[in-house]
PDBML (XML) file of the C-alpha atoms, coordinates in Angstrom:
<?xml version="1.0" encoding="UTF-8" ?>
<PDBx:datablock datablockName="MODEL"
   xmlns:PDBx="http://pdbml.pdb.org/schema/pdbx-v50.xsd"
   xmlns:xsi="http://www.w3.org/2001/XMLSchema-instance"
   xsi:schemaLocation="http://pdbml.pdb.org/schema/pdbx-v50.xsd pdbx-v50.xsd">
   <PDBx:atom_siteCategory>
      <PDBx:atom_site id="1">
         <PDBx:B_iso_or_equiv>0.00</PDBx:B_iso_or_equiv>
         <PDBx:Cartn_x>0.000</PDBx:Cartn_x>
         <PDBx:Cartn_y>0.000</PDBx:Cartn_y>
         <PDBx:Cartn_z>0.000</PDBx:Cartn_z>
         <PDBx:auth_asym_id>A</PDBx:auth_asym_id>
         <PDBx:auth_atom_id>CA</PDBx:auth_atom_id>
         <PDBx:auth_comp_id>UNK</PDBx:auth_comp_id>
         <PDBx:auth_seq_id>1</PDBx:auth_seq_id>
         <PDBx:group_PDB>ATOM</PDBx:group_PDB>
         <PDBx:label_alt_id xsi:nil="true" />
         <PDBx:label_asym_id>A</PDBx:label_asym_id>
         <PDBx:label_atom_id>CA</PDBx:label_atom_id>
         <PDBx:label_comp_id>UNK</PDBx:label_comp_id>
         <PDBx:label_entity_id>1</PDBx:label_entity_id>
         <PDBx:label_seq_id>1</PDBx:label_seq_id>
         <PDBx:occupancy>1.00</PDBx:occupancy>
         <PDBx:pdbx_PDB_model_num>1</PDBx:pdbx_PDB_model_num>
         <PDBx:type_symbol>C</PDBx:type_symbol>
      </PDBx:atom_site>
      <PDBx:atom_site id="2">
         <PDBx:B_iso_or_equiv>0.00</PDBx:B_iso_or_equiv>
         <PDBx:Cartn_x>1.998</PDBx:Cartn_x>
         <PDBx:Cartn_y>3.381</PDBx:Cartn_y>
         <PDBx:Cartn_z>-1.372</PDBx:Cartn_z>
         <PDBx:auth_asym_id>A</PDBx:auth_asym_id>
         <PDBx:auth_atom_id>CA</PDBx:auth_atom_id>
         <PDBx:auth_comp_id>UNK</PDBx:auth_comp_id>
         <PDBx:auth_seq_id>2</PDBx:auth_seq_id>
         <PDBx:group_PDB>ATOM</PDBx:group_PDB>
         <PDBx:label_alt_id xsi:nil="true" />
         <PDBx:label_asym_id>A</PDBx:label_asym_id>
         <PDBx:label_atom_id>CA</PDBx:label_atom_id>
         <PDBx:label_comp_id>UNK</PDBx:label_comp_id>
         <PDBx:label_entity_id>1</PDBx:label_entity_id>
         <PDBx:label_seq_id>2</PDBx:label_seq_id>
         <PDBx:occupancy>1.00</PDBx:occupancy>
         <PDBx:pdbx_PDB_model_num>1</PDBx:pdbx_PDB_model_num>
         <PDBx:type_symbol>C</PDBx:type_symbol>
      </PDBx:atom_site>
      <PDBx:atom_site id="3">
         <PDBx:B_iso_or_equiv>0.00</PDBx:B_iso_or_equiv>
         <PDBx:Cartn_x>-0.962</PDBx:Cartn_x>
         <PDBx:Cartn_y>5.898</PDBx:Cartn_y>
         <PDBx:Cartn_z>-1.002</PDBx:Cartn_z>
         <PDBx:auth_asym_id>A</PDBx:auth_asym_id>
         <PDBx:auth_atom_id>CA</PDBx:auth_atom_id>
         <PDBx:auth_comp_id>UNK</PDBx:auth_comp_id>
         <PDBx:auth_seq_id>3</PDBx:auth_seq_id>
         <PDBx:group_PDB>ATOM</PDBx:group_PDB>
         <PDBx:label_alt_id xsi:nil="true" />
         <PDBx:label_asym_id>A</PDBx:label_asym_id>
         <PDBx:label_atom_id>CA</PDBx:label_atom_id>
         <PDBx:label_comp_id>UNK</PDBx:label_comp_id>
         <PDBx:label_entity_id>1</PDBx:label_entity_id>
         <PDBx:label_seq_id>3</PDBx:label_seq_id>
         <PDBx:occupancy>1.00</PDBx:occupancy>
         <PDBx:pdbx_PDB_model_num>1</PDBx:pdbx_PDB_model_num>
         <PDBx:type_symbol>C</PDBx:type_symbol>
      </PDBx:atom_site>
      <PDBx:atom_site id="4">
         <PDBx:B_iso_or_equiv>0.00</PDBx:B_iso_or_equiv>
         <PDBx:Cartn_x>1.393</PDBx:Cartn_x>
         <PDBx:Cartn_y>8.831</PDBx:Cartn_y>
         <PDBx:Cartn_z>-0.814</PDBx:Cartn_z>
         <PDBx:auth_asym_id>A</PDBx:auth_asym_id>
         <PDBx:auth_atom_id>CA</PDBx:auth_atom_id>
         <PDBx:auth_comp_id>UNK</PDBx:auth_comp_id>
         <PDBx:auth_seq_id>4</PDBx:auth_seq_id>
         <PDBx:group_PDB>ATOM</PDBx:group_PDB>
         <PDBx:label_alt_id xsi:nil="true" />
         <PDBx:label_asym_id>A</PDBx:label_asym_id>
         <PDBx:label_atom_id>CA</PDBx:label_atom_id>
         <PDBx:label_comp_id>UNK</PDBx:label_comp_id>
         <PDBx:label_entity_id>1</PDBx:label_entity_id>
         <PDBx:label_seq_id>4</PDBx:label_seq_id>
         <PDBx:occupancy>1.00</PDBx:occupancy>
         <PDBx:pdbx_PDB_model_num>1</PDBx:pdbx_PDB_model_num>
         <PDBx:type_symbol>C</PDBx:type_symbol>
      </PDBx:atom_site>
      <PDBx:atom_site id="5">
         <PDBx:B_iso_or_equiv>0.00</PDBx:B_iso_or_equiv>
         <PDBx:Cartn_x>2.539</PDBx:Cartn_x>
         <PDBx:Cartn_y>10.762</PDBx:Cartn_y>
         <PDBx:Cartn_z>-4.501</PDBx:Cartn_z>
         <PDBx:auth_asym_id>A</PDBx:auth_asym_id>
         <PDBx:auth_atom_id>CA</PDBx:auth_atom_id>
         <PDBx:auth_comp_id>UNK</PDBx:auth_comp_id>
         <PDBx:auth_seq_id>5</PDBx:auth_seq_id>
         <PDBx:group_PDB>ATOM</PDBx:group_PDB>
         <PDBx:label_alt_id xsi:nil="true" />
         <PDBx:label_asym_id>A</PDBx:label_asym_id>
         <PDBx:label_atom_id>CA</PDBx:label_atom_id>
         <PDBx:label_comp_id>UNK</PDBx:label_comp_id>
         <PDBx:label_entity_id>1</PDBx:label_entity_id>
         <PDBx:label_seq_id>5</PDBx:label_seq_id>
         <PDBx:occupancy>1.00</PDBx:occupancy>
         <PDBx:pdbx_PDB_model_num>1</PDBx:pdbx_PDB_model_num>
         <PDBx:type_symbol>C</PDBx:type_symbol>
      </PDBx:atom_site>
      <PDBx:atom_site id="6">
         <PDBx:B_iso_or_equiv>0.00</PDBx:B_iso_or_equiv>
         <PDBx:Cartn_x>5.901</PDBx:Cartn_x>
         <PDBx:Cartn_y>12.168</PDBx:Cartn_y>
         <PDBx:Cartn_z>-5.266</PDBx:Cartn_z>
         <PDBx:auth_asym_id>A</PDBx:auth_asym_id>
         <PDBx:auth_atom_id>CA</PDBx:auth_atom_id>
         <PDBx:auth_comp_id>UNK</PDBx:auth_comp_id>
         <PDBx:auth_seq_id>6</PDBx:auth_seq_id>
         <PDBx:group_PDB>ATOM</PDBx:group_PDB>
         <PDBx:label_alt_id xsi:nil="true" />
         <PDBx:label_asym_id>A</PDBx:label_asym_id>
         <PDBx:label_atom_id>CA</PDBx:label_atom_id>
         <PDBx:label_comp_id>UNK</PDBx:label_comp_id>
         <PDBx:label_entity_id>1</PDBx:label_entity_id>
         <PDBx:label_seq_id>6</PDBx:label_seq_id>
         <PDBx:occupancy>1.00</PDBx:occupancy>
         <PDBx:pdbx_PDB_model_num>1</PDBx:pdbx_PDB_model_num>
         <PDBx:type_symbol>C</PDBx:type_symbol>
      </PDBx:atom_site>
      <PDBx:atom_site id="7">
         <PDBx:B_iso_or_equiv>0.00</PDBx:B_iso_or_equiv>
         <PDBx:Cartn_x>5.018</PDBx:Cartn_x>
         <PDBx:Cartn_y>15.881</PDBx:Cartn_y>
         <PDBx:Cartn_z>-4.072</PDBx:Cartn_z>
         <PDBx:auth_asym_id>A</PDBx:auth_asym_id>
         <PDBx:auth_atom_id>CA</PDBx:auth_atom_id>
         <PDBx:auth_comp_id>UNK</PDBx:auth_comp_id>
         <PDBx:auth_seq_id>7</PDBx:auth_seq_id>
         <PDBx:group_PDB>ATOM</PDBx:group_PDB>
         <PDBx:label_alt_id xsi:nil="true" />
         <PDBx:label_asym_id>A</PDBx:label_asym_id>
         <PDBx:label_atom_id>CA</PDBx:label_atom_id>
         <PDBx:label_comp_id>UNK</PDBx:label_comp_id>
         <PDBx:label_entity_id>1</PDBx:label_entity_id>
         <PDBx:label_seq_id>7</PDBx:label_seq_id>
         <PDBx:occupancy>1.00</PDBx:occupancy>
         <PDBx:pdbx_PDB_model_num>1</PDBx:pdbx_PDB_model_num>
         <PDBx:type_symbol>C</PDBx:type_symbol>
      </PDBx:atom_site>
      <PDBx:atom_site id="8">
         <PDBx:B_iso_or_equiv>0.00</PDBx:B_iso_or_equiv>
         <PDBx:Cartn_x>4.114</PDBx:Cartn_x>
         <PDBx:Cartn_y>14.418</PDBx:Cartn_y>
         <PDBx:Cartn_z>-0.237</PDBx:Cartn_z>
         <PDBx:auth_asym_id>A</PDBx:auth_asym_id>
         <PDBx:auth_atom_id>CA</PDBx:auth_atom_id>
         <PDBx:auth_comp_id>UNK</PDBx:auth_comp_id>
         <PDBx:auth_seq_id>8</PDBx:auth_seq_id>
         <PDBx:group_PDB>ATOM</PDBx:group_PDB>
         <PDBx:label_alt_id xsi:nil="true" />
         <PDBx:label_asym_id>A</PDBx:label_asym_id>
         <PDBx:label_atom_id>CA</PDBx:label_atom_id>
         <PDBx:label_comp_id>UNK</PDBx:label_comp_id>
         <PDBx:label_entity_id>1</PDBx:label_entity_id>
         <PDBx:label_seq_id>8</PDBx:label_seq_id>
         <PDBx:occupancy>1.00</PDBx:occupancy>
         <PDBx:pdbx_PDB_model_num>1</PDBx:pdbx_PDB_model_num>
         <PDBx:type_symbol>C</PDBx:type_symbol>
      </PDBx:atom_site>
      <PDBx:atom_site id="9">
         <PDBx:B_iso_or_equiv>0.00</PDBx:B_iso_or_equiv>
         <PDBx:Cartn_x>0.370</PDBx:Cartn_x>
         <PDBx:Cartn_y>14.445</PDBx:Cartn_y>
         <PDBx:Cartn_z>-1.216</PDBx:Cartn_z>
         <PDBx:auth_asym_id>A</PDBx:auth_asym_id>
         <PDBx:auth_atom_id>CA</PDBx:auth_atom_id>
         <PDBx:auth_comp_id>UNK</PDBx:auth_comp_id>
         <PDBx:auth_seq_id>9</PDBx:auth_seq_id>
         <PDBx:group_PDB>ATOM</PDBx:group_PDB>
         <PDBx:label_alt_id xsi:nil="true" />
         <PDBx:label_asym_id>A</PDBx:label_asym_id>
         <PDBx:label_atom_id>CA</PDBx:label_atom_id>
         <PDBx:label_comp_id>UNK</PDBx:label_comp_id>
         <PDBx:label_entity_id>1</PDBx:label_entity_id>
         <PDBx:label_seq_id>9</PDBx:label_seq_id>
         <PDBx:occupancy>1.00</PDBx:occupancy>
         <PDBx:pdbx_PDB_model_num>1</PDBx:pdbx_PDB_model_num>
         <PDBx:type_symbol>C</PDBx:type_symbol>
      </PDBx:atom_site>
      <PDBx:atom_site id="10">
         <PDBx:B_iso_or_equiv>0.00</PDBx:B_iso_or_equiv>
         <PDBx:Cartn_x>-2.155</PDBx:Cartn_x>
         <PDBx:Cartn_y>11.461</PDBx:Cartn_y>
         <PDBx:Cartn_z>-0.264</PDBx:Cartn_z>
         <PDBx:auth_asym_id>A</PDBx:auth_asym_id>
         <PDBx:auth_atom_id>CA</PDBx:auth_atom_id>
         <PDBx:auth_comp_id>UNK</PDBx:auth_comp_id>
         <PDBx:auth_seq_id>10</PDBx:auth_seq_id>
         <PDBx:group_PDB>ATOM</PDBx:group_PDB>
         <PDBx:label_alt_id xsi:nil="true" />
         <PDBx:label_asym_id>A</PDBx:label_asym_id>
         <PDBx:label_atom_id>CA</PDBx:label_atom_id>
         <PDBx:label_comp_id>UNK</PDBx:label_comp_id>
         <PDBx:label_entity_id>1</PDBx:label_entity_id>
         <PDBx:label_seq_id>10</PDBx:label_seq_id>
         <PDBx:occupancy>1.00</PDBx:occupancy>
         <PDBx:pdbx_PDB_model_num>1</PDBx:pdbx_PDB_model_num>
         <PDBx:type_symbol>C</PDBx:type_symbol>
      </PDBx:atom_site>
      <PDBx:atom_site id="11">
         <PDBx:B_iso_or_equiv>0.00</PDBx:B_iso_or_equiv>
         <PDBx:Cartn_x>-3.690</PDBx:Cartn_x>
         <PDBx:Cartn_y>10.428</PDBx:Cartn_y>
         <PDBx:Cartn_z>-3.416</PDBx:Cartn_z>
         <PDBx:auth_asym_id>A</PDBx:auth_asym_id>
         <PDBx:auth_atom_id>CA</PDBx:auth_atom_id>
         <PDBx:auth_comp_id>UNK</PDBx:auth_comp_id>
         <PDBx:auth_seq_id>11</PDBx:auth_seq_id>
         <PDBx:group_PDB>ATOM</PDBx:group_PDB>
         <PDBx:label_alt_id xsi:nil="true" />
         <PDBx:label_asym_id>A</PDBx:label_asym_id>
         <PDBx:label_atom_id>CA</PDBx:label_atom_id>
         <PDBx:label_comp_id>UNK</PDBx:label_comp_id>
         <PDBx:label_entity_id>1</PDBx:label_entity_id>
         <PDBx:label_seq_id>11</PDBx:label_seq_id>
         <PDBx:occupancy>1.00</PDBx:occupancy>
         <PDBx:pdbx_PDB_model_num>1</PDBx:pdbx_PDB_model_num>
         <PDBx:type_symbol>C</PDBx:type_symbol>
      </PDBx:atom_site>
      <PDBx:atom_site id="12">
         <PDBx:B_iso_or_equiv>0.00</PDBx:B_iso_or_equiv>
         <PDBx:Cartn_x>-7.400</PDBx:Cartn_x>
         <PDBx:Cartn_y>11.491</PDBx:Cartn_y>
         <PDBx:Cartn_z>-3.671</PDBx:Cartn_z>
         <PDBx:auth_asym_id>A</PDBx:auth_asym_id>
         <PDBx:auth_atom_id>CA</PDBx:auth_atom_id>
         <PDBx:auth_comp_id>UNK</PDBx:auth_comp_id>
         <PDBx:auth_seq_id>12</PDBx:auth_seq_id>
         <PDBx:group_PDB>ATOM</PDBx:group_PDB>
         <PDBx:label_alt_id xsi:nil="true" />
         <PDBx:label_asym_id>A</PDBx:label_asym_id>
         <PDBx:label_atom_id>CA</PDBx:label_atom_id>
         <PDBx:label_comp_id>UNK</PDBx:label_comp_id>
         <PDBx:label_entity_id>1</PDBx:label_entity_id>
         <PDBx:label_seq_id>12</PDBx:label_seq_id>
         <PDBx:occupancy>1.00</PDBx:occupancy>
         <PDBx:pdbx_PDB_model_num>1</PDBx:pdbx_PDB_model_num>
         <PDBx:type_symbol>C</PDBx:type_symbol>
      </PDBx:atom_site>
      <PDBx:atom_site id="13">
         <PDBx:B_iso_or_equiv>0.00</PDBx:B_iso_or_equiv>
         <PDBx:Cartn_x>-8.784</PDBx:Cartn_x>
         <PDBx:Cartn_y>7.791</PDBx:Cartn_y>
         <PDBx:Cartn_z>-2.731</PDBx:Cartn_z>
         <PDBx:auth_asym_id>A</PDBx:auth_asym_id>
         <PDBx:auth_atom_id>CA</PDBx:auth_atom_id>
         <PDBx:auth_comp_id>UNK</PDBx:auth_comp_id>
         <PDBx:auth_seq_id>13</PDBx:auth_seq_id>
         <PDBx:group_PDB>ATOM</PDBx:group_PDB>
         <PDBx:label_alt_id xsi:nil="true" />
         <PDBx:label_asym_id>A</PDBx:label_asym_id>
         <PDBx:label_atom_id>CA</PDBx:label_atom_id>
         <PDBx:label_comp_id>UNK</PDBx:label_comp_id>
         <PDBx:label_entity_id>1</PDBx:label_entity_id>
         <PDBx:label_seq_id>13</PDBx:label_seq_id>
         <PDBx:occupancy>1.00</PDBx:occupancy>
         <PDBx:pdbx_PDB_model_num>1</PDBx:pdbx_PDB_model_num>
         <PDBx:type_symbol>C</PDBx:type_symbol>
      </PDBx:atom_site>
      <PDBx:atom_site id="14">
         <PDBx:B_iso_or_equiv>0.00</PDBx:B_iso_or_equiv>
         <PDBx:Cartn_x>-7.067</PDBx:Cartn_x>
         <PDBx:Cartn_y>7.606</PDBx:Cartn_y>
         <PDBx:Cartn_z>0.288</PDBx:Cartn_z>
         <PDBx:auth_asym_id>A</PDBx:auth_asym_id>
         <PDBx:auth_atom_id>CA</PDBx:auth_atom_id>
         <PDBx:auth_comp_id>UNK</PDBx:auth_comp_id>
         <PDBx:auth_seq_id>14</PDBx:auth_seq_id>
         <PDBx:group_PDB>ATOM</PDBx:group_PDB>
         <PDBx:label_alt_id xsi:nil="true" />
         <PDBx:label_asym_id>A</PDBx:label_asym_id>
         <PDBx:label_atom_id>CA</PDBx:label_atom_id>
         <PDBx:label_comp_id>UNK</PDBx:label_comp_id>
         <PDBx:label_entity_id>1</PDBx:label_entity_id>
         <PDBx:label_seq_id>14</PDBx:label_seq_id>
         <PDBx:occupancy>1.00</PDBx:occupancy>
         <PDBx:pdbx_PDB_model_num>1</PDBx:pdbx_PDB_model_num>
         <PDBx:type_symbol>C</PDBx:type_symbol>
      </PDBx:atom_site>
      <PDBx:atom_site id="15">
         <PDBx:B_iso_or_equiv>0.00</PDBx:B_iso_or_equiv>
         <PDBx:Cartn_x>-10.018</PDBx:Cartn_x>
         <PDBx:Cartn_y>7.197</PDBx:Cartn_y>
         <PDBx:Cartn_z>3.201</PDBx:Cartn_z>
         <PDBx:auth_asym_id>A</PDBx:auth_asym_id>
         <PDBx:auth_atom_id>CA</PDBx:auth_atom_id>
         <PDBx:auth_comp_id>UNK</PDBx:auth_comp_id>
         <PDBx:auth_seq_id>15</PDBx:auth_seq_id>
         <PDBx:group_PDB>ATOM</PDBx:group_PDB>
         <PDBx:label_alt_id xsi:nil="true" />
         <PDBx:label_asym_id>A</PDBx:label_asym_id>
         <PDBx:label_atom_id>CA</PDBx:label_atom_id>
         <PDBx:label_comp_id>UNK</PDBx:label_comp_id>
         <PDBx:label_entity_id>1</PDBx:label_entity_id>
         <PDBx:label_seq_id>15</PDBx:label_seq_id>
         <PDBx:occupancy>1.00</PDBx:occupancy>
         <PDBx:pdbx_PDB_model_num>1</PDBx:pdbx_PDB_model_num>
         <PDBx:type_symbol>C</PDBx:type_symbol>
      </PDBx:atom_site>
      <PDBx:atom_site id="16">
         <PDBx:B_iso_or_equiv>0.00</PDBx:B_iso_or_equiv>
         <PDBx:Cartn_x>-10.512</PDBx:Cartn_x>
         <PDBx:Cartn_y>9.921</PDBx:Cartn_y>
         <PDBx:Cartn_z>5.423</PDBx:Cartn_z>
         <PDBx:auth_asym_id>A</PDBx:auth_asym_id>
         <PDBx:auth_atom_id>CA</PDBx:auth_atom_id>
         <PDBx:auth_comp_id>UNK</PDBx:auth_comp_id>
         <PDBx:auth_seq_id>16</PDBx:auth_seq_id>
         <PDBx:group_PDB>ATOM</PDBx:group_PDB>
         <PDBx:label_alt_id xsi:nil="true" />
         <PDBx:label_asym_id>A</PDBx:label_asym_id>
         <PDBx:label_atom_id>CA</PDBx:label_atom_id>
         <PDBx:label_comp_id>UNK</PDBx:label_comp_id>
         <PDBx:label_entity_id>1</PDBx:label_entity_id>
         <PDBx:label_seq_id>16</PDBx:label_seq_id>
         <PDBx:occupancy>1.00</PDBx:occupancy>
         <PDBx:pdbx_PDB_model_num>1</PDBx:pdbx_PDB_model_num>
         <PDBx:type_symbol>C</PDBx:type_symbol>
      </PDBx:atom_site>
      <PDBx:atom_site id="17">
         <PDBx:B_iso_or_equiv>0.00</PDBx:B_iso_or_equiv>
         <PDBx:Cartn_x>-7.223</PDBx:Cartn_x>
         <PDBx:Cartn_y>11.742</PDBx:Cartn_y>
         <PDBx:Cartn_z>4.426</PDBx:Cartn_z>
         <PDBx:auth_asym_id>A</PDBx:auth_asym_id>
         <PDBx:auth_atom_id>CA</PDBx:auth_atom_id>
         <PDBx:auth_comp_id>UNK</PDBx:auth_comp_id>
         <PDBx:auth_seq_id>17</PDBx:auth_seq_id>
         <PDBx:group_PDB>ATOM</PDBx:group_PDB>
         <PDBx:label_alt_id xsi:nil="true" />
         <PDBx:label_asym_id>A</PDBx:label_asym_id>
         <PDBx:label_atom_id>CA</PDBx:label_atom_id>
         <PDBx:label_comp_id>UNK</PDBx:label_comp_id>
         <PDBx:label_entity_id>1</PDBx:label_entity_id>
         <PDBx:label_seq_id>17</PDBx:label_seq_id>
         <PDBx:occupancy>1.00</PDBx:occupancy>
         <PDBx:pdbx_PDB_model_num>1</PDBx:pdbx_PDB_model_num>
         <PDBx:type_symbol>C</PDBx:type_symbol>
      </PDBx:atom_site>
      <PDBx:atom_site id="18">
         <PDBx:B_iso_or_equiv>0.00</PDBx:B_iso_or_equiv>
         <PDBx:Cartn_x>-7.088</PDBx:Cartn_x>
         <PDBx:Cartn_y>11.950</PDBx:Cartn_y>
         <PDBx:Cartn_z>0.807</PDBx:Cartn_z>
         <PDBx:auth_asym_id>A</PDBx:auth_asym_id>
         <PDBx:auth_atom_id>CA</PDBx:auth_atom_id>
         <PDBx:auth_comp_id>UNK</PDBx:auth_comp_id>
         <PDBx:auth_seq_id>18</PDBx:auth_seq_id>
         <PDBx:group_PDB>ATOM</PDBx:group_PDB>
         <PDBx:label_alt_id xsi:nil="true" />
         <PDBx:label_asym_id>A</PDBx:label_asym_id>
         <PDBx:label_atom_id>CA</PDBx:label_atom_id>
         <PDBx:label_comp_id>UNK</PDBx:label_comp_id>
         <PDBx:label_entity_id>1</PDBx:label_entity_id>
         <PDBx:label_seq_id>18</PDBx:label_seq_id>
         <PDBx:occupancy>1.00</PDBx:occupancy>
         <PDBx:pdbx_PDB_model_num>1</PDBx:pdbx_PDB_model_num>
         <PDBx:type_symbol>C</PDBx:type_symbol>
      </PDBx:atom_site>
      <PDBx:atom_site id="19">
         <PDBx:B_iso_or_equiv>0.00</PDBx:B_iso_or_equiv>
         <PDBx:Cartn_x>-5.710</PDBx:Cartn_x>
         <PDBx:Cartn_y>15.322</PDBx:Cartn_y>
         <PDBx:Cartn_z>-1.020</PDBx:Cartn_z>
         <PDBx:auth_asym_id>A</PDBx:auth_asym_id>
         <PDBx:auth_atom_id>CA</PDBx:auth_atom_id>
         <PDBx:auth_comp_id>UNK</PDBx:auth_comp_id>
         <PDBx:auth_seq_id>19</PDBx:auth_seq_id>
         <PDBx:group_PDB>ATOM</PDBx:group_PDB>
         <PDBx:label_alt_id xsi:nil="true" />
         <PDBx:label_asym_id>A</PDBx:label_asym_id>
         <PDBx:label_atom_id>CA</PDBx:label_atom_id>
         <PDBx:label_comp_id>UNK</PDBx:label_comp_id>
         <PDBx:label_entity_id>1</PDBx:label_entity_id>
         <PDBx:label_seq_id>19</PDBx:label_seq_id>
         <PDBx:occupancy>1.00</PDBx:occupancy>
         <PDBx:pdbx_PDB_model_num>1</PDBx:pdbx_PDB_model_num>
         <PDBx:type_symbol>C</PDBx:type_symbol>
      </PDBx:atom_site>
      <PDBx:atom_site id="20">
         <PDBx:B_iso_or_equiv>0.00</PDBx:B_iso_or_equiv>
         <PDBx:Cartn_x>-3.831</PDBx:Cartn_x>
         <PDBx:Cartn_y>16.128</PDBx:Cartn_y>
         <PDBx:Cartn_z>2.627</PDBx:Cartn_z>
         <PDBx:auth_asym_id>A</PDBx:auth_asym_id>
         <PDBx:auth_atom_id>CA</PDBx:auth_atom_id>
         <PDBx:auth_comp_id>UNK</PDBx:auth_comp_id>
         <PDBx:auth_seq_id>20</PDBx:auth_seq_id>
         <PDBx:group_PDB>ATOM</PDBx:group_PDB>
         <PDBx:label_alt_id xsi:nil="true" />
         <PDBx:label_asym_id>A</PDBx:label_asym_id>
         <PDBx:label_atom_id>CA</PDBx:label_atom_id>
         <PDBx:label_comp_id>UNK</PDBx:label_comp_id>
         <PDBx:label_entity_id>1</PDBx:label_entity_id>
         <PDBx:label_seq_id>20</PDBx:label_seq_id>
         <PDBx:occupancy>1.00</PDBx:occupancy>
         <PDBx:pdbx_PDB_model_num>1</PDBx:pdbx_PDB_model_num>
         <PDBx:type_symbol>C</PDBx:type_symbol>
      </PDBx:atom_site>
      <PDBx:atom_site id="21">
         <PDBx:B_iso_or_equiv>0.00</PDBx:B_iso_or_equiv>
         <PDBx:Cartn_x>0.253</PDBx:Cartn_x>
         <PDBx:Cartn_y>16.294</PDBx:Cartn_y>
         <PDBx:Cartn_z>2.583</PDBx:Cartn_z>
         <PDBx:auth_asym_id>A</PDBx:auth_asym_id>
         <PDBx:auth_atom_id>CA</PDBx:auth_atom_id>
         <PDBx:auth_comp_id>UNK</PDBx:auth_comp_id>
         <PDBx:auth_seq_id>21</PDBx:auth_seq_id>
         <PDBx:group_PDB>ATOM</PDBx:group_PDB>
         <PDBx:label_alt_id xsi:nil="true" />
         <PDBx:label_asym_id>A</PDBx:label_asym_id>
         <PDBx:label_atom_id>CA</PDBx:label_atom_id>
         <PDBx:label_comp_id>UNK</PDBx:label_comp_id>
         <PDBx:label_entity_id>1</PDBx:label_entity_id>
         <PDBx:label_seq_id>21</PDBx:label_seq_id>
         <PDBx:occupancy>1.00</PDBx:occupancy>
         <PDBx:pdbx_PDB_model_num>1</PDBx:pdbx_PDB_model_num>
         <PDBx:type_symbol>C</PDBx:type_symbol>
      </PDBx:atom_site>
      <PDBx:atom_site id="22">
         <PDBx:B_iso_or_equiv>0.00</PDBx:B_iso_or_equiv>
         <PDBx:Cartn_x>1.693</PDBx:Cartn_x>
         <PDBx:Cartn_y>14.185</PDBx:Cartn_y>
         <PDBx:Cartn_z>5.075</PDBx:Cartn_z>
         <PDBx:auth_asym_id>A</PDBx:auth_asym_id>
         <PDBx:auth_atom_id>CA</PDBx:auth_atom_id>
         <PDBx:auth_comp_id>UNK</PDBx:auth_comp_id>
         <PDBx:auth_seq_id>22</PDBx:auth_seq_id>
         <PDBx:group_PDB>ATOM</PDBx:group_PDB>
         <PDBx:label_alt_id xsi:nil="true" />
         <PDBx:label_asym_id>A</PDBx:label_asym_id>
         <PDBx:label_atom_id>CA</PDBx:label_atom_id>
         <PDBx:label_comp_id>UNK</PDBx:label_comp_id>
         <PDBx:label_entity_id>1</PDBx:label_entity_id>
         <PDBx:label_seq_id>22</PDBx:label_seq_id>
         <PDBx:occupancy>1.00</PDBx:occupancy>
         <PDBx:pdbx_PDB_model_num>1</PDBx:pdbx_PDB_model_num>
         <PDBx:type_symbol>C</PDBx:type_symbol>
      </PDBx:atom_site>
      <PDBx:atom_site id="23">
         <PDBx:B_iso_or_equiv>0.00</PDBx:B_iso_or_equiv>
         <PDBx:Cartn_x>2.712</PDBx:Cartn_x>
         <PDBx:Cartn_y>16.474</PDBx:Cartn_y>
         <PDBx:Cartn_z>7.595</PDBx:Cartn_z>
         <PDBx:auth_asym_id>A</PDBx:auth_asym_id>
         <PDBx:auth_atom_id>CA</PDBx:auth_atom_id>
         <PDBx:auth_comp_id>UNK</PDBx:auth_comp_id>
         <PDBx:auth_seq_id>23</PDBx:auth_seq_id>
         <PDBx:group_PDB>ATOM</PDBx:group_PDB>
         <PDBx:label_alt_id xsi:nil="true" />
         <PDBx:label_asym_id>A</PDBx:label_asym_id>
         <PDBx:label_atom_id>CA</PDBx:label_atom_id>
         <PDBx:label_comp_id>UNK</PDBx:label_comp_id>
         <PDBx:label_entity_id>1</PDBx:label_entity_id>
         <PDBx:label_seq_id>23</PDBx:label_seq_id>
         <PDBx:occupancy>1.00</PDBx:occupancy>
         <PDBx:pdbx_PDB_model_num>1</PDBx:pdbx_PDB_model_num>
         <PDBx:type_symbol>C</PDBx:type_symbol>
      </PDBx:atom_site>
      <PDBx:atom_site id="24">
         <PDBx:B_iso_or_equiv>0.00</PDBx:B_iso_or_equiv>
         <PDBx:Cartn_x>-1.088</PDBx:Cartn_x>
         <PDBx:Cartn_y>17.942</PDBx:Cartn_y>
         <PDBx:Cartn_z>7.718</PDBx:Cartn_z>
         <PDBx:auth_asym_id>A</PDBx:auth_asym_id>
         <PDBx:auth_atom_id>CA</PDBx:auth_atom_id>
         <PDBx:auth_comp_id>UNK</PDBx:auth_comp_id>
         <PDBx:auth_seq_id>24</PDBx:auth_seq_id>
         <PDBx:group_PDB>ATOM</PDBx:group_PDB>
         <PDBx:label_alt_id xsi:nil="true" />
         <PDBx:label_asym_id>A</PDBx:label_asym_id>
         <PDBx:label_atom_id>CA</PDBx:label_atom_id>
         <PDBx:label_comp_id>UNK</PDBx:label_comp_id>
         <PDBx:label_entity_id>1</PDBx:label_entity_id>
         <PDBx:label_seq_id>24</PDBx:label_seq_id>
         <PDBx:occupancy>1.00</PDBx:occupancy>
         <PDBx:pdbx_PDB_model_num>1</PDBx:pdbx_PDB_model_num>
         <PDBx:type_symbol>C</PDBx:type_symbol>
      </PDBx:atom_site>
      <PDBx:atom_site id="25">
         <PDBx:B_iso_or_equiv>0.00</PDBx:B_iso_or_equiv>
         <PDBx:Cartn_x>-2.413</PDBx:Cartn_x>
         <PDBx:Cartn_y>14.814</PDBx:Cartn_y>
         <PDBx:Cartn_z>8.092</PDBx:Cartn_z>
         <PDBx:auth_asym_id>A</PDBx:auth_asym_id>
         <PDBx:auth_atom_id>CA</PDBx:auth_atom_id>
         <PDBx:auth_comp_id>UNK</PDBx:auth_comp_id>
         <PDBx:auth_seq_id>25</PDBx:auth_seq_id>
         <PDBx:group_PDB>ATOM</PDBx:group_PDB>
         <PDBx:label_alt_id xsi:nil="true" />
         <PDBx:label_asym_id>A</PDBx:label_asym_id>
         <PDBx:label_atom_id>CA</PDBx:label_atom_id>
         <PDBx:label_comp_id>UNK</PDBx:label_comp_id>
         <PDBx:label_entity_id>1</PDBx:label_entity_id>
         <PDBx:label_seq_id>25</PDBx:label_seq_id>
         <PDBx:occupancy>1.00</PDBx:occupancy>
         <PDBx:pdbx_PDB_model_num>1</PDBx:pdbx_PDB_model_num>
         <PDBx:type_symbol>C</PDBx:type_symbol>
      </PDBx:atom_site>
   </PDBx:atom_siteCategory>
</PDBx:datablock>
């Protein structure tokens, strides 16, 4: 499971934290 993209970012289908970068999640 490798939800988060190259710029830190969740990918959008992520449950419940989807769109957020890392550190803000």
């Amino acid at each position: 499971i490798n939800p988060v993209m190259g710029d830190g970012k969740y990918v959008p289908s992520l449950p419940g934290f989807g769109g957020l970068s890392i550190w803000a999640a």
